[in-house]
Structures are given as C-alpha cells and as structure tokens.
PDB file of N, CA and C in Angstrom:
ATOM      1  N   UNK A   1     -17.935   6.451  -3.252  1.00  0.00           N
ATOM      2  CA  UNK A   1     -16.975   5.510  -2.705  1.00  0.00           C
ATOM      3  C   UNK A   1     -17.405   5.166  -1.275  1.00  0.00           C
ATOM      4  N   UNK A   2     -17.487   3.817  -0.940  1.00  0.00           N
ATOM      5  CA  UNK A   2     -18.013   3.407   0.097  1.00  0.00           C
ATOM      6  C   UNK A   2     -16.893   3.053   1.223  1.00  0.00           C
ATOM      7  N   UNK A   3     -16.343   4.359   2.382  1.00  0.00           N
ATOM      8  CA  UNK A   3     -16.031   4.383   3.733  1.00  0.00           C
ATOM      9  C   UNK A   3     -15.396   3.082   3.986  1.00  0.00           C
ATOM     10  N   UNK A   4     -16.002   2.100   4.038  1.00  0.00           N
ATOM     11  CA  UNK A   4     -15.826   0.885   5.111  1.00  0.00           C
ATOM     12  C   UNK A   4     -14.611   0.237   4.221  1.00  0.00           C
ATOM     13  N   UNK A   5     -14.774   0.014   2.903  1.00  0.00           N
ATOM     14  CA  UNK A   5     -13.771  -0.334   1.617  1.00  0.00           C
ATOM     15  C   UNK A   5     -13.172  -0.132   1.196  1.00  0.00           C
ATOM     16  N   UNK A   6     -12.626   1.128   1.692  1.00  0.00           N
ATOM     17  CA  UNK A   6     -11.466   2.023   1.479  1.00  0.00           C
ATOM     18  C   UNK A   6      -9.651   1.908   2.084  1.00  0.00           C
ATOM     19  N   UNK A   7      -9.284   1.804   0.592  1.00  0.00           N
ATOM     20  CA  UNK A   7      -8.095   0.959   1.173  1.00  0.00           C
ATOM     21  C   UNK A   7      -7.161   2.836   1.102  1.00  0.00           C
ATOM     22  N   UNK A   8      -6.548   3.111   1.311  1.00  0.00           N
ATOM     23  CA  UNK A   8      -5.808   4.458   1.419  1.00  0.00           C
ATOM     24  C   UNK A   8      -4.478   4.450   0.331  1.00  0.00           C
ATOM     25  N   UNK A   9      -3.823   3.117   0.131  1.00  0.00           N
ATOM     26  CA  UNK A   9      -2.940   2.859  -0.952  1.00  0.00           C
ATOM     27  C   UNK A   9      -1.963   2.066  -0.594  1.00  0.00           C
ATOM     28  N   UNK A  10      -1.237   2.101  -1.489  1.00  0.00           N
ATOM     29  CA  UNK A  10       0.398   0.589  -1.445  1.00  0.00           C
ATOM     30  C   UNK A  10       1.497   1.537  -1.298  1.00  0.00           C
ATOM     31  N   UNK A  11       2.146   1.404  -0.221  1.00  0.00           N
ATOM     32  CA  UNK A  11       3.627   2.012   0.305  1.00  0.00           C
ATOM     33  C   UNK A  11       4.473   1.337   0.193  1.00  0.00           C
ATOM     34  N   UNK A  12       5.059   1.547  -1.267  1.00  0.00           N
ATOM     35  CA  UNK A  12       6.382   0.286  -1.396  1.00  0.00           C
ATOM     36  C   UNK A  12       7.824   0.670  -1.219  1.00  0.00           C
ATOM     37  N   UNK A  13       8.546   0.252  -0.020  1.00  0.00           N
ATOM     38  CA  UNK A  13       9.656   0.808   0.535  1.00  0.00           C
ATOM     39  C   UNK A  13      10.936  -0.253   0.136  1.00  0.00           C
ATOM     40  N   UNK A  14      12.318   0.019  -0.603  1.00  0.00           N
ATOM     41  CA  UNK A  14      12.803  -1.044  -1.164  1.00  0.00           C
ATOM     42  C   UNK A  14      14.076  -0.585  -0.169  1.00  0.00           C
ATOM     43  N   UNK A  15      15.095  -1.211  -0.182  1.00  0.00           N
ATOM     44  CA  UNK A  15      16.721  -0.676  -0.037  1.00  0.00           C
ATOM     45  C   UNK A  15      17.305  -1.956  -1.272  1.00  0.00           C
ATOM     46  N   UNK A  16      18.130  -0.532  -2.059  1.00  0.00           N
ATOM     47  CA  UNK A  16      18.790  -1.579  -3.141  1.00  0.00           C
ATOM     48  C   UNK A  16      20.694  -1.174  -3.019  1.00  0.00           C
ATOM     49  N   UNK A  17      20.974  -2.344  -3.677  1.00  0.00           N
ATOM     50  CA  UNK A  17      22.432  -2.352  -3.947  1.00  0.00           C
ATOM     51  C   UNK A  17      22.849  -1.957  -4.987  1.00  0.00           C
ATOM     52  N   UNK A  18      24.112  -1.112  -5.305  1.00  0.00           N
ATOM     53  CA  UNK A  18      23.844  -0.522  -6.295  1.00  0.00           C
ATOM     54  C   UNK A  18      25.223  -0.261  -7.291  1.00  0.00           C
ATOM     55  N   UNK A  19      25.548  -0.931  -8.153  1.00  0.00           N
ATOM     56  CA  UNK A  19      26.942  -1.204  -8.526  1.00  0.00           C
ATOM     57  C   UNK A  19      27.510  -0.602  -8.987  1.00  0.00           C
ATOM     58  N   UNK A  20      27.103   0.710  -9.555  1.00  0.00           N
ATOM     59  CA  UNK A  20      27.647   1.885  -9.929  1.00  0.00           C
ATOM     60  C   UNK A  20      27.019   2.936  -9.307  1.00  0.00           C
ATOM     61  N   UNK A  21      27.814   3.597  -8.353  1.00  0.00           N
ATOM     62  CA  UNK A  21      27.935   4.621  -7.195  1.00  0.00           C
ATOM     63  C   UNK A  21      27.805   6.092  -8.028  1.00  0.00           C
ATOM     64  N   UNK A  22      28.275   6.084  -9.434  1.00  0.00           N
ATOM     65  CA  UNK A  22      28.195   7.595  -9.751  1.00  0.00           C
ATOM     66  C   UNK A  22      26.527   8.124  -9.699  1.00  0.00           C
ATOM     67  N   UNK A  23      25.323   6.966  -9.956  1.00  0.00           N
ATOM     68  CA  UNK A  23      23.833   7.511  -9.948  1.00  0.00           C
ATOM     69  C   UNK A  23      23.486   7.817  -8.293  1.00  0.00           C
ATOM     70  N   UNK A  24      24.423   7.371  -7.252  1.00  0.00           N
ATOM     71  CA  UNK A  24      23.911   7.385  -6.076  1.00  0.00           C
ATOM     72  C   UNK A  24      24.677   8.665  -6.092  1.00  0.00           C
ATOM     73  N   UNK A  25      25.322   9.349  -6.594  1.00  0.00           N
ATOM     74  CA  UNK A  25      25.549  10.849  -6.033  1.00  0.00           C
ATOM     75  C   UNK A  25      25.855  12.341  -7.358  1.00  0.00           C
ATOM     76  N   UNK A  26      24.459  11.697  -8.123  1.00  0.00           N
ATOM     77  CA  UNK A  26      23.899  12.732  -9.048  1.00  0.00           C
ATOM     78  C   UNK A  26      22.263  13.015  -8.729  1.00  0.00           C
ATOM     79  N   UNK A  27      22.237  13.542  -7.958  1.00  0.00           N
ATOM     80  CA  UNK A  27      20.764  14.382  -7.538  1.00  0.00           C
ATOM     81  C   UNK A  27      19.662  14.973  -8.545  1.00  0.00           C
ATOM     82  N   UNK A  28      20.706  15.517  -9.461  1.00  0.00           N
ATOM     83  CA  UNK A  28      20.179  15.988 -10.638  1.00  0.00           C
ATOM     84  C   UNK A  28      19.397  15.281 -11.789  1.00  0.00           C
ATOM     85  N   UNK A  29      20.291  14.311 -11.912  1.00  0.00           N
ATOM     86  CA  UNK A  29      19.904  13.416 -12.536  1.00  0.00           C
ATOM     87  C   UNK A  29      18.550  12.475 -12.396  1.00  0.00           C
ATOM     88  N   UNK A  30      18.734  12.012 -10.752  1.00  0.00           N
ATOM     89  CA  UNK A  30      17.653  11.347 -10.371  1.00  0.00           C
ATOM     90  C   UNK A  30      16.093  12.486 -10.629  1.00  0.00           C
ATOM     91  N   UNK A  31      16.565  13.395 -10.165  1.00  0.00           N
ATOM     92  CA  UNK A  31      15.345  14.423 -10.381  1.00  0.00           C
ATOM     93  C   UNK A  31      14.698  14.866 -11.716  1.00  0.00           C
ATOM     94  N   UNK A  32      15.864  14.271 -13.173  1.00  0.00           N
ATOM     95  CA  UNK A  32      15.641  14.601 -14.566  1.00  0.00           C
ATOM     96  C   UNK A  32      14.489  13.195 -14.413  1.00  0.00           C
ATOM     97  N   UNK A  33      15.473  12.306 -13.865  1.00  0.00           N
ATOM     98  CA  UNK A  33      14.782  10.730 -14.259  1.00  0.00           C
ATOM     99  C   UNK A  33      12.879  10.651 -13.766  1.00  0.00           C
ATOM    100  N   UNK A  34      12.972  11.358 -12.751  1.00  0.00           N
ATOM    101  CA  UNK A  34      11.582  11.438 -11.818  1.00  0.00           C
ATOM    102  C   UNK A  34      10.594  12.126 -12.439  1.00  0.00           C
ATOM    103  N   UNK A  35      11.652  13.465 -13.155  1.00  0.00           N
ATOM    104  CA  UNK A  35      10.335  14.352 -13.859  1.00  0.00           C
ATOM    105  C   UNK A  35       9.437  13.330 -14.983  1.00  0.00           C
ATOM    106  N   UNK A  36      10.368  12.693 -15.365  1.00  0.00           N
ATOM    107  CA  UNK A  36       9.984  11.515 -16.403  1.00  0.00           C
ATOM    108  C   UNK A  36       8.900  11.103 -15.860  1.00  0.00           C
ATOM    109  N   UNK A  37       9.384   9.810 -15.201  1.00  0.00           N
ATOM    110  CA  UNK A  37       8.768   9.073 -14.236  1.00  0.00           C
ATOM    111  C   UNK A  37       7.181   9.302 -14.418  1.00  0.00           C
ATOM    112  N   UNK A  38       6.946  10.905 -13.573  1.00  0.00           N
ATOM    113  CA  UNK A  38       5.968  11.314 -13.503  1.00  0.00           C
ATOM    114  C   UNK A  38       4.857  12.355 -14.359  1.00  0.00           C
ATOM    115  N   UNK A  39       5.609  12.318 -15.517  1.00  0.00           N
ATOM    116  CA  UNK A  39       5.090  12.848 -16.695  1.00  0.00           C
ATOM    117  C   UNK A  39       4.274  11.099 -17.019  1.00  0.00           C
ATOM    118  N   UNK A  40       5.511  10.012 -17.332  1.00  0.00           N
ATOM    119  CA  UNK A  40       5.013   9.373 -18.053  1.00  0.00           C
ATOM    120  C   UNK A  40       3.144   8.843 -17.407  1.00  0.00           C
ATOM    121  N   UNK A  41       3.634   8.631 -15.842  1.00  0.00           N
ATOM    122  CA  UNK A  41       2.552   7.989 -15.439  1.00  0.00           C
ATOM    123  C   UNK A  41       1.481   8.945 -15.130  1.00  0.00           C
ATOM    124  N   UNK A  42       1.132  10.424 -15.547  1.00  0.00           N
ATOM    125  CA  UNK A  42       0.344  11.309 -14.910  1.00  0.00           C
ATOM    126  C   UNK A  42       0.045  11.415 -13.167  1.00  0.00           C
ATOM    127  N   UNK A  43       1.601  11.611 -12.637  1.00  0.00           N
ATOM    128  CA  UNK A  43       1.414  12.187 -11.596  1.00  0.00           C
ATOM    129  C   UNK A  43       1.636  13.860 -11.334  1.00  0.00           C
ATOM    130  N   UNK A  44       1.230  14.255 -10.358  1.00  0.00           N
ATOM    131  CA  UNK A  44       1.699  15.933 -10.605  1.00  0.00           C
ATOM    132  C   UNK A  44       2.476  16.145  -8.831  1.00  0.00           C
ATOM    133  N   UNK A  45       3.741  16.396  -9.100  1.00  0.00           N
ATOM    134  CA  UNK A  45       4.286  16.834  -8.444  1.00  0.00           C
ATOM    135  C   UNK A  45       3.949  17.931  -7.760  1.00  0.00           C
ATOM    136  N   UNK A  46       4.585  18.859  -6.283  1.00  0.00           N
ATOM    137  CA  UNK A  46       3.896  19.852  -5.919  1.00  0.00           C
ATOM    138  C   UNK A  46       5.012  20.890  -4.907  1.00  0.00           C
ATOM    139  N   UNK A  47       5.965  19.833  -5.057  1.00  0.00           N
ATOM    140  CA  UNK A  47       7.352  20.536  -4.652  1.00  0.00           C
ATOM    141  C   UNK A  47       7.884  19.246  -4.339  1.00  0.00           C
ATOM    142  N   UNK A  48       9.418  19.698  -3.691  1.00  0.00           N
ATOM    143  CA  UNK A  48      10.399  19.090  -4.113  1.00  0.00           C
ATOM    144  C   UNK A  48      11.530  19.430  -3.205  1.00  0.00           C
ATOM    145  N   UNK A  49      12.245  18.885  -2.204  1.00  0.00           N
ATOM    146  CA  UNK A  49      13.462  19.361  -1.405  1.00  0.00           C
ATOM    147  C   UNK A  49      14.387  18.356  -1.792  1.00  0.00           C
ATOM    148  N   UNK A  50      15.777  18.718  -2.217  1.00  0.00           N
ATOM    149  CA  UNK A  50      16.892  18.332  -2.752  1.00  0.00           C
ATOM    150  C   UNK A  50      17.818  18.689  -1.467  1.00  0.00           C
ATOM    151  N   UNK A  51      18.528  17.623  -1.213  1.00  0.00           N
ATOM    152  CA  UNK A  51      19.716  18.137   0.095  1.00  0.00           C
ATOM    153  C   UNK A  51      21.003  17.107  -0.218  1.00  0.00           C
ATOM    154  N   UNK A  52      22.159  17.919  -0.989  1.00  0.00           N
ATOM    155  CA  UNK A  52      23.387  16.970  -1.530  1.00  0.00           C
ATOM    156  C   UNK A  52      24.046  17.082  -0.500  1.00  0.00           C
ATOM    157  N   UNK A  53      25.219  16.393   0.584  1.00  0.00           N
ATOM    158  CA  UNK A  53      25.770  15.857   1.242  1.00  0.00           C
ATOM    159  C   UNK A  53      27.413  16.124   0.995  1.00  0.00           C
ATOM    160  N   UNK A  54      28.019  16.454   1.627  1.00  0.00           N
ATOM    161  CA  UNK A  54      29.777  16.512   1.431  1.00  0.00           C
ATOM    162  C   UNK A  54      30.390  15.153   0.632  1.00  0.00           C
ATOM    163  N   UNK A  55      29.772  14.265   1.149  1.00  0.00           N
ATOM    164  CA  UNK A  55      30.640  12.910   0.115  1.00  0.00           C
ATOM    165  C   UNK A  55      29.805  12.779  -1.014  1.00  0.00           C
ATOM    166  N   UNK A  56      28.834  13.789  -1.285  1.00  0.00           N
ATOM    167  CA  UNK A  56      27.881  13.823  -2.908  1.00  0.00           C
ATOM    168  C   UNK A  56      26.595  12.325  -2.797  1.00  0.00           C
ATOM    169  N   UNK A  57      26.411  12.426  -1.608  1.00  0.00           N
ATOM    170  CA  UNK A  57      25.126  11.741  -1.326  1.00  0.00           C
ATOM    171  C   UNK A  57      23.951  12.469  -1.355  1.00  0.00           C
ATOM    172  N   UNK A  58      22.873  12.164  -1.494  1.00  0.00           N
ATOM    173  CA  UNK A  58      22.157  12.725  -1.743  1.00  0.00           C
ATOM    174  C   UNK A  58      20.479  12.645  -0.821  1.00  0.00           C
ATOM    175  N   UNK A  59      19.366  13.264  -0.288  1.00  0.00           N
ATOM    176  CA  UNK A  59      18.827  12.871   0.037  1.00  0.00           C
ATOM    177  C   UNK A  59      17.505  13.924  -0.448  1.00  0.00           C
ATOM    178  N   UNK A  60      16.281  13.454  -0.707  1.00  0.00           N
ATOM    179  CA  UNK A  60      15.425  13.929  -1.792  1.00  0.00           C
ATOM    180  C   UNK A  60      13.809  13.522  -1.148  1.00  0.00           C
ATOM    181  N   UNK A  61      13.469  14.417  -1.329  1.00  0.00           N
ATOM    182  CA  UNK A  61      12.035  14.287  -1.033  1.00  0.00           C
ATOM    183  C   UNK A  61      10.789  14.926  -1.766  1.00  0.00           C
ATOM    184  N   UNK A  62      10.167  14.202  -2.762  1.00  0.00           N
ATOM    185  CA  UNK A  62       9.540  14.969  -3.925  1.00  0.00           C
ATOM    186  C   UNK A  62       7.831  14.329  -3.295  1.00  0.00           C
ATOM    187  N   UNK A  63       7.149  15.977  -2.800  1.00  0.00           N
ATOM    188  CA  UNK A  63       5.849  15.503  -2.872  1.00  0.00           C
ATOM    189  C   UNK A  63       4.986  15.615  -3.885  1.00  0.00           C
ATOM    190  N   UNK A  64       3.933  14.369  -3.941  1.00  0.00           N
ATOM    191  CA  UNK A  64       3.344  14.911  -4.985  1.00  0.00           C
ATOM    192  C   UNK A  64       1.601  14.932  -4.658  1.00  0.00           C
ATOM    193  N   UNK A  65       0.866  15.650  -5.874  1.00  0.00           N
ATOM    194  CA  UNK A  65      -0.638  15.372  -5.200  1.00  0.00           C
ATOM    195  C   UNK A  65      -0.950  13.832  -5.040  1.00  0.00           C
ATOM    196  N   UNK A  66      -0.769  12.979  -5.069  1.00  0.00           N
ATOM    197  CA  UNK A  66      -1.159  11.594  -4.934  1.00  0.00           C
ATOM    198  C   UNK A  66       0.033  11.210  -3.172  1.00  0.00           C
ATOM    199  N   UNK A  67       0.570  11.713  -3.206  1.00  0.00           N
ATOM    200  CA  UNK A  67       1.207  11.147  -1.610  1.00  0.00           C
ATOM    201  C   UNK A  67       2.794  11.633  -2.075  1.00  0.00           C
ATOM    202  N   UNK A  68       3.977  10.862  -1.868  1.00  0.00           N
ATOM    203  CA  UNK A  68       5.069  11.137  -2.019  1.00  0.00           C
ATOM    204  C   UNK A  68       6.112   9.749  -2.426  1.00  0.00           C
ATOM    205  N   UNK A  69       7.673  10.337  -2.725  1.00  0.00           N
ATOM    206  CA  UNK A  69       8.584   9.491  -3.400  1.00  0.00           C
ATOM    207  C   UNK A  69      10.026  10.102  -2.702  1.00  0.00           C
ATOM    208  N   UNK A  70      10.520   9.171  -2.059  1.00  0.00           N
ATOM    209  CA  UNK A  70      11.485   9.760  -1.224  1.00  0.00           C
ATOM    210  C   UNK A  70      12.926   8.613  -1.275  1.00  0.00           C
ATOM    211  N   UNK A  71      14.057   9.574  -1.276  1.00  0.00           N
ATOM    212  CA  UNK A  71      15.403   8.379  -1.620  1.00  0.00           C
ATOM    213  C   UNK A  71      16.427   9.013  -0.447  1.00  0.00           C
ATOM    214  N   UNK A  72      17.151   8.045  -0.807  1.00  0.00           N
ATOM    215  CA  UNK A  72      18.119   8.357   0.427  1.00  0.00           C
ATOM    216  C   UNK A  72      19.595   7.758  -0.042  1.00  0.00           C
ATOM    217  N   UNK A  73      20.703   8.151  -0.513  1.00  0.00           N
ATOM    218  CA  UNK A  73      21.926   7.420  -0.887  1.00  0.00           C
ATOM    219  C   UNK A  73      22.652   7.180  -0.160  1.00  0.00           C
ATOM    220  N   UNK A  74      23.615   6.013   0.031  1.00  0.00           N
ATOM    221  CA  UNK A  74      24.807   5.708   0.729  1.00  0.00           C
ATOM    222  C   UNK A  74      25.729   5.429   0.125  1.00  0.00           C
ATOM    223  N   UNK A  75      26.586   6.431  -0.758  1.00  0.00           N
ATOM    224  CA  UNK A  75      27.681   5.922  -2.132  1.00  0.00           C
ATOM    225  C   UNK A  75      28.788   5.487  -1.519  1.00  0.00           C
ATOM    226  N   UNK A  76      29.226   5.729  -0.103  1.00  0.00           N
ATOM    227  CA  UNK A  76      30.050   4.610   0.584  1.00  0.00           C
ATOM    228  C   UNK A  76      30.093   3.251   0.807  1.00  0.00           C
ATOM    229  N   UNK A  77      28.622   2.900   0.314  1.00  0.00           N
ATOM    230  CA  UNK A  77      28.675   1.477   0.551  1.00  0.00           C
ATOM    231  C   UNK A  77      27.413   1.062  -0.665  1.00  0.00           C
ATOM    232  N   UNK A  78      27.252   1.333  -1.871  1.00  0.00           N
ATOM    233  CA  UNK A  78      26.973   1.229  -2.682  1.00  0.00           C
ATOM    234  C   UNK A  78      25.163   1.262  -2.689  1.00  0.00           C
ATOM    235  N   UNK A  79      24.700   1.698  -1.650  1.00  0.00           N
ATOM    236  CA  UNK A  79      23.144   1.719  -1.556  1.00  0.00           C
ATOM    237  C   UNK A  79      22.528   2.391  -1.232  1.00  0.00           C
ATOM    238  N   UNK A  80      21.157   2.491  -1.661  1.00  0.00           N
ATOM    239  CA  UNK A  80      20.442   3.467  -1.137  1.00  0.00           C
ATOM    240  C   UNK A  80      18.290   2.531  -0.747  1.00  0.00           C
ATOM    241  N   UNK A  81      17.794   3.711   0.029  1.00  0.00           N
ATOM    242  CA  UNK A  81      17.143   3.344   0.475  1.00  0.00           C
ATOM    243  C   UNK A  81      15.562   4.439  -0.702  1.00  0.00           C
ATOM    244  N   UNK A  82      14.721   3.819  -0.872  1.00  0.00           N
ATOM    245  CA  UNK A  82      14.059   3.928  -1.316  1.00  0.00           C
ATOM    246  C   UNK A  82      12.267   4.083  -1.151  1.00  0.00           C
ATOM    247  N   UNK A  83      11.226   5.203  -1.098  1.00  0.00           N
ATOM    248  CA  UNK A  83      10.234   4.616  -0.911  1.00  0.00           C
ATOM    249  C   UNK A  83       8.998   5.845  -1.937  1.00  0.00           C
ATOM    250  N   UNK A  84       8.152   4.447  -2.474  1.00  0.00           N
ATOM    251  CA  UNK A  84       6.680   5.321  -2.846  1.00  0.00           C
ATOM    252  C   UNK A  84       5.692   4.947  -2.392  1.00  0.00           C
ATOM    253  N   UNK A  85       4.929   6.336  -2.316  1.00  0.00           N
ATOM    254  CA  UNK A  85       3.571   6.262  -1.544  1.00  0.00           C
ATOM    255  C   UNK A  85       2.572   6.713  -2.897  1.00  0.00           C
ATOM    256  N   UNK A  86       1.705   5.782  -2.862  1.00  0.00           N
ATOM    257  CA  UNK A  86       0.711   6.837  -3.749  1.00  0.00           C
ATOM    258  C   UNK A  86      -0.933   6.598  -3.022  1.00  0.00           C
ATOM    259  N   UNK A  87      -1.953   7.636  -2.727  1.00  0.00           N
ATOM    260  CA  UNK A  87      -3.265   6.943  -1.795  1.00  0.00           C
ATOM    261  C   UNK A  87      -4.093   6.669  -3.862  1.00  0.00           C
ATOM    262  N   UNK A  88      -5.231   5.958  -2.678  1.00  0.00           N
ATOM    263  CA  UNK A  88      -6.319   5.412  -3.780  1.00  0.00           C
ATOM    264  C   UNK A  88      -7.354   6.311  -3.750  1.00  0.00           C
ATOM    265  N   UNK A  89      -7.251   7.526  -3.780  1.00  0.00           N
ATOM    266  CA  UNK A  89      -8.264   8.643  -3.228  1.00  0.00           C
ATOM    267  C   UNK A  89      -9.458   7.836  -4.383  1.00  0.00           C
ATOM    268  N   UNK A  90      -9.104   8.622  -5.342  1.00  0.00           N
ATOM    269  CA  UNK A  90      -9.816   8.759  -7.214  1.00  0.00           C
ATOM    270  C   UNK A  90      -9.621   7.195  -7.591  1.00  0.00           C
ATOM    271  N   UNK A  91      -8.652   6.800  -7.551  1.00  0.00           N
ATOM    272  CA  UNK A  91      -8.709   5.331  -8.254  1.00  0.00           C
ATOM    273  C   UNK A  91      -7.554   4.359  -7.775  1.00  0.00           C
ATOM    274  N   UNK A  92      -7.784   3.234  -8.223  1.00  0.00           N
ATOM    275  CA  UNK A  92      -6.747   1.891  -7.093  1.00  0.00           C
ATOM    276  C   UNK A  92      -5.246   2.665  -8.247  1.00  0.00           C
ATOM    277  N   UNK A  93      -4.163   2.988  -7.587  1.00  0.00           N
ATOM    278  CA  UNK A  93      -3.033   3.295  -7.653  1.00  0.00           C
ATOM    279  C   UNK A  93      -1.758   1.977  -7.384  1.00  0.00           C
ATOM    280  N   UNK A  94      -2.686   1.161  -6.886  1.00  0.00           N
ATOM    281  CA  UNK A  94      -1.283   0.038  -6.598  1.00  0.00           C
ATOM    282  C   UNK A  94      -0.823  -0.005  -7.883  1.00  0.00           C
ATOM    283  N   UNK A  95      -1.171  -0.554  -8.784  1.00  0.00           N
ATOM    284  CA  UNK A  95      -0.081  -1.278 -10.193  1.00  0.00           C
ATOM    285  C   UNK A  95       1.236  -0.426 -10.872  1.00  0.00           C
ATOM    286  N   UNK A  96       0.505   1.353 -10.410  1.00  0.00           N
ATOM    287  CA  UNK A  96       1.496   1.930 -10.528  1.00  0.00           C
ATOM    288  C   UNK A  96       2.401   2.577  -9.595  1.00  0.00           C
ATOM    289  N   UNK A  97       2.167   2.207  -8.134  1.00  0.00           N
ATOM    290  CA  UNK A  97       3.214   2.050  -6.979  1.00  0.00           C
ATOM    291  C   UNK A  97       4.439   1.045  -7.762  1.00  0.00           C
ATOM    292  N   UNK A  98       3.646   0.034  -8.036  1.00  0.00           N
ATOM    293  CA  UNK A  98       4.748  -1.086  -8.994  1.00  0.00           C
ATOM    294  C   UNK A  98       5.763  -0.502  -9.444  1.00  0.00           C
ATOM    295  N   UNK A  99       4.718  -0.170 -10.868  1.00  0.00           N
ATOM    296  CA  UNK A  99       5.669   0.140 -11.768  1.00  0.00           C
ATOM    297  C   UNK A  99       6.373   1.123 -11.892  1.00  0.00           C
ATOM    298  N   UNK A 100       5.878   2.410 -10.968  1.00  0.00           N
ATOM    299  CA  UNK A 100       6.892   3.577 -11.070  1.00  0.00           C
ATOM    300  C   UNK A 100       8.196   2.908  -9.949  1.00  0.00           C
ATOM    301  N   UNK A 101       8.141   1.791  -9.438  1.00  0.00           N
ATOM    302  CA  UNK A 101       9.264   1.317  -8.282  1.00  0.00           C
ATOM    303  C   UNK A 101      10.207   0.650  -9.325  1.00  0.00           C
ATOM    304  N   UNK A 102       9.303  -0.523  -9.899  1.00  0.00           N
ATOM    305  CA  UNK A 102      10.499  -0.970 -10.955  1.00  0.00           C
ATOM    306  C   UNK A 102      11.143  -0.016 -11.847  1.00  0.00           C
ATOM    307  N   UNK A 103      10.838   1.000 -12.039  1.00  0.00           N
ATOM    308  CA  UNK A 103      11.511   2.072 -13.166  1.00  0.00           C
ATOM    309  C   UNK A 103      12.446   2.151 -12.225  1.00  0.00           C
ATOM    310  N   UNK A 104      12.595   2.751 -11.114  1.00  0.00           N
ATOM    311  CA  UNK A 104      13.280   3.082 -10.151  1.00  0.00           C
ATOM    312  C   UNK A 104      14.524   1.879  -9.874  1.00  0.00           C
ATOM    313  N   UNK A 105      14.475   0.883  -9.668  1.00  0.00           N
ATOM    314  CA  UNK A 105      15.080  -0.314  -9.705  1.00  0.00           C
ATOM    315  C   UNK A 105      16.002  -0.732 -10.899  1.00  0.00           C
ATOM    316  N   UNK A 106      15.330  -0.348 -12.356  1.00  0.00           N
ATOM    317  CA  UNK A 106      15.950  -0.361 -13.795  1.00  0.00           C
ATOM    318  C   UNK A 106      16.970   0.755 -13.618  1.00  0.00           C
ATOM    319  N   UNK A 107      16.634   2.005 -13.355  1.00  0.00           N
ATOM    320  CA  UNK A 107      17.217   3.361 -13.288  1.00  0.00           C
ATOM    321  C   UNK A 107      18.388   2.877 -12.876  1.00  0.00           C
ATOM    322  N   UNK A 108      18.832   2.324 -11.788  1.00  0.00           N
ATOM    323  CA  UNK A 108      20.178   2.163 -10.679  1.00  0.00           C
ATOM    324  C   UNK A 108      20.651   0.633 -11.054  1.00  0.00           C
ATOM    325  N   UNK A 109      19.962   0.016 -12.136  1.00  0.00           N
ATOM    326  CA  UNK A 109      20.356  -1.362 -11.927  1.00  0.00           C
ATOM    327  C   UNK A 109      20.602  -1.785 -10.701  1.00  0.00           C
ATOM    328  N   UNK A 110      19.270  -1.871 -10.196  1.00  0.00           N
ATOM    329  CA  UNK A 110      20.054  -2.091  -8.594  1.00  0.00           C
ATOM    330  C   UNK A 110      19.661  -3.654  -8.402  1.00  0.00           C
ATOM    331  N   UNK A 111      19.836  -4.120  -7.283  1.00  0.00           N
ATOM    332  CA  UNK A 111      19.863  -5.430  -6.772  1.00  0.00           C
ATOM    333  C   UNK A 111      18.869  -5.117  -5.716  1.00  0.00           C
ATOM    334  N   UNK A 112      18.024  -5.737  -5.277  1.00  0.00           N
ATOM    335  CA  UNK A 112      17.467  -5.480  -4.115  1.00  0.00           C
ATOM    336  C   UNK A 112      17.368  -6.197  -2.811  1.00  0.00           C
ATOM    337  N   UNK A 113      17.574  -5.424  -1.737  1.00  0.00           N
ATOM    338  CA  UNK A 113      18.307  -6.282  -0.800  1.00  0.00           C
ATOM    339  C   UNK A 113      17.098  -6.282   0.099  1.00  0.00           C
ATOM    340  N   UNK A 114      16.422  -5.601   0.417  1.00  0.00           N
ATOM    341  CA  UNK A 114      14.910  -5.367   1.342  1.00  0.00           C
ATOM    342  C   UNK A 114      13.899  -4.938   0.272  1.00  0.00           C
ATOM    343  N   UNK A 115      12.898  -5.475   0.875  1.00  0.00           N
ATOM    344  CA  UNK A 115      11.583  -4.781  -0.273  1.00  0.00           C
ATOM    345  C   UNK A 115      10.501  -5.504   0.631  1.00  0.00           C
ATOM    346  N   UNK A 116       9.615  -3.924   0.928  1.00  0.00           N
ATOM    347  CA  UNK A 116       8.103  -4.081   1.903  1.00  0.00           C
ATOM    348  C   UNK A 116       7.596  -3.325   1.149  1.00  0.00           C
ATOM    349  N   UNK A 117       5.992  -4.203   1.039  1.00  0.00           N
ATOM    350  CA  UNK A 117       4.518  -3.716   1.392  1.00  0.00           C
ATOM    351  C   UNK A 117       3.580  -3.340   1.900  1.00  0.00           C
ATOM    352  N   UNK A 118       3.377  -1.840   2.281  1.00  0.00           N
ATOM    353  CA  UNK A 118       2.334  -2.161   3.286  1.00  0.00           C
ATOM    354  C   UNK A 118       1.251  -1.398   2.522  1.00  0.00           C
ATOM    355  N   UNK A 119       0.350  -2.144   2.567  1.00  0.00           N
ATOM    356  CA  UNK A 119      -1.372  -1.812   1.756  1.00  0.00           C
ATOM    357  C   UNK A 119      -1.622  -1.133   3.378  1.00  0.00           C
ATOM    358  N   UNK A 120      -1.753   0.739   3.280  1.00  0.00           N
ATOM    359  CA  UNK A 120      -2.094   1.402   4.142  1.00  0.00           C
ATOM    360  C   UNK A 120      -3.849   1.857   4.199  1.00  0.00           C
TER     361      UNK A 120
END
C-alpha cells in the first residue's frame, strides 16, 4: 500500500429525530441490534462501555478493531446523536461506513436532522 494514497477512512456522524423514544432508552437492545450489525458485516468488536442515565438515556461506546461506533440519546426531546468510524487499513471500508449507518437510521426510524462526512 502506497503512503502518499492513503486515505485513513469515512467518519459518518448523523443526529437523528426519533419518533418513538422507547429505542432511545433501551441500551440493551441497541447493543442486541449492533451485535448484529457487526456479525452481519464482519466487524470484530473489542469492548464495549454502556452508561444508562436516570431519565433511561443512554450513552454507548463500542470499540472495534476497525475504529469505533458511538451513540448518544436525548429521549426528552426525541433524539439522538450518532457516529461511525471505520479506517481503510486492509481495504476501502467506506460503502460499509454507509451501510452499517443506514441500518442504524432503519433501526430508530429516524429522520435525520444533521449528517457529516469527513473522509479522514
């Protein structure tokens, strides 16, 4: 792999709206949904910090060997904030920055109110 051409990967950071508040404060759940997630697409997780909140918000930070996937809920006001990292160490990873985001997006039926790219 040639140094100079080396892109590091796609960091896609969303904040969505989210019309049913009970997925923004089941932790568990999101973490059943993720194991998925990352079975389906062959990522390997490598730990995992879960931190639930008095009003059952939730805030989550799952690293994995490819970079990380991190959420953040606000069930007071129906949203949460969202982001994946994956690098291009071994191979170009953008398409599935995508698509493990849109799963993520389907998951919450969410609406999306912000959504950045940054090719790091």
């Amino acid at each position: 792999m040639e140094l100079t051409s080396y892109s590091p990967g796609l960091h896609k950071l969303v904040t969505l709206s989210v019309p049913d508040s009970s997925k923004l404060t089941n932790s568990a759940g999101f973490m059943a949904f993720t194991d998925a997630v990352l079975q389906q697409h062959a990522l390997e997780k490598v730990g995992a910090v879960v931190h639930d909140f008095e009003n059952d918000s939730f805030t989550i930070a799952v690293c994995l060997k490819e970079s990380h996937i991190c959420i953040h809920t606000w069930p007071e006001f129906n949203q949460l904030t969202l982001d994946v990292y994956l690098c291009n160490y071994l191979q170009d990873n953008t398409q599935k920055v995508k698509a493990v985001m849109a799963q993520y997006v389907e998951y919450f039926q969410g609406i999306v109110l912000k959504d950045f790219e940054i090719n790091r």
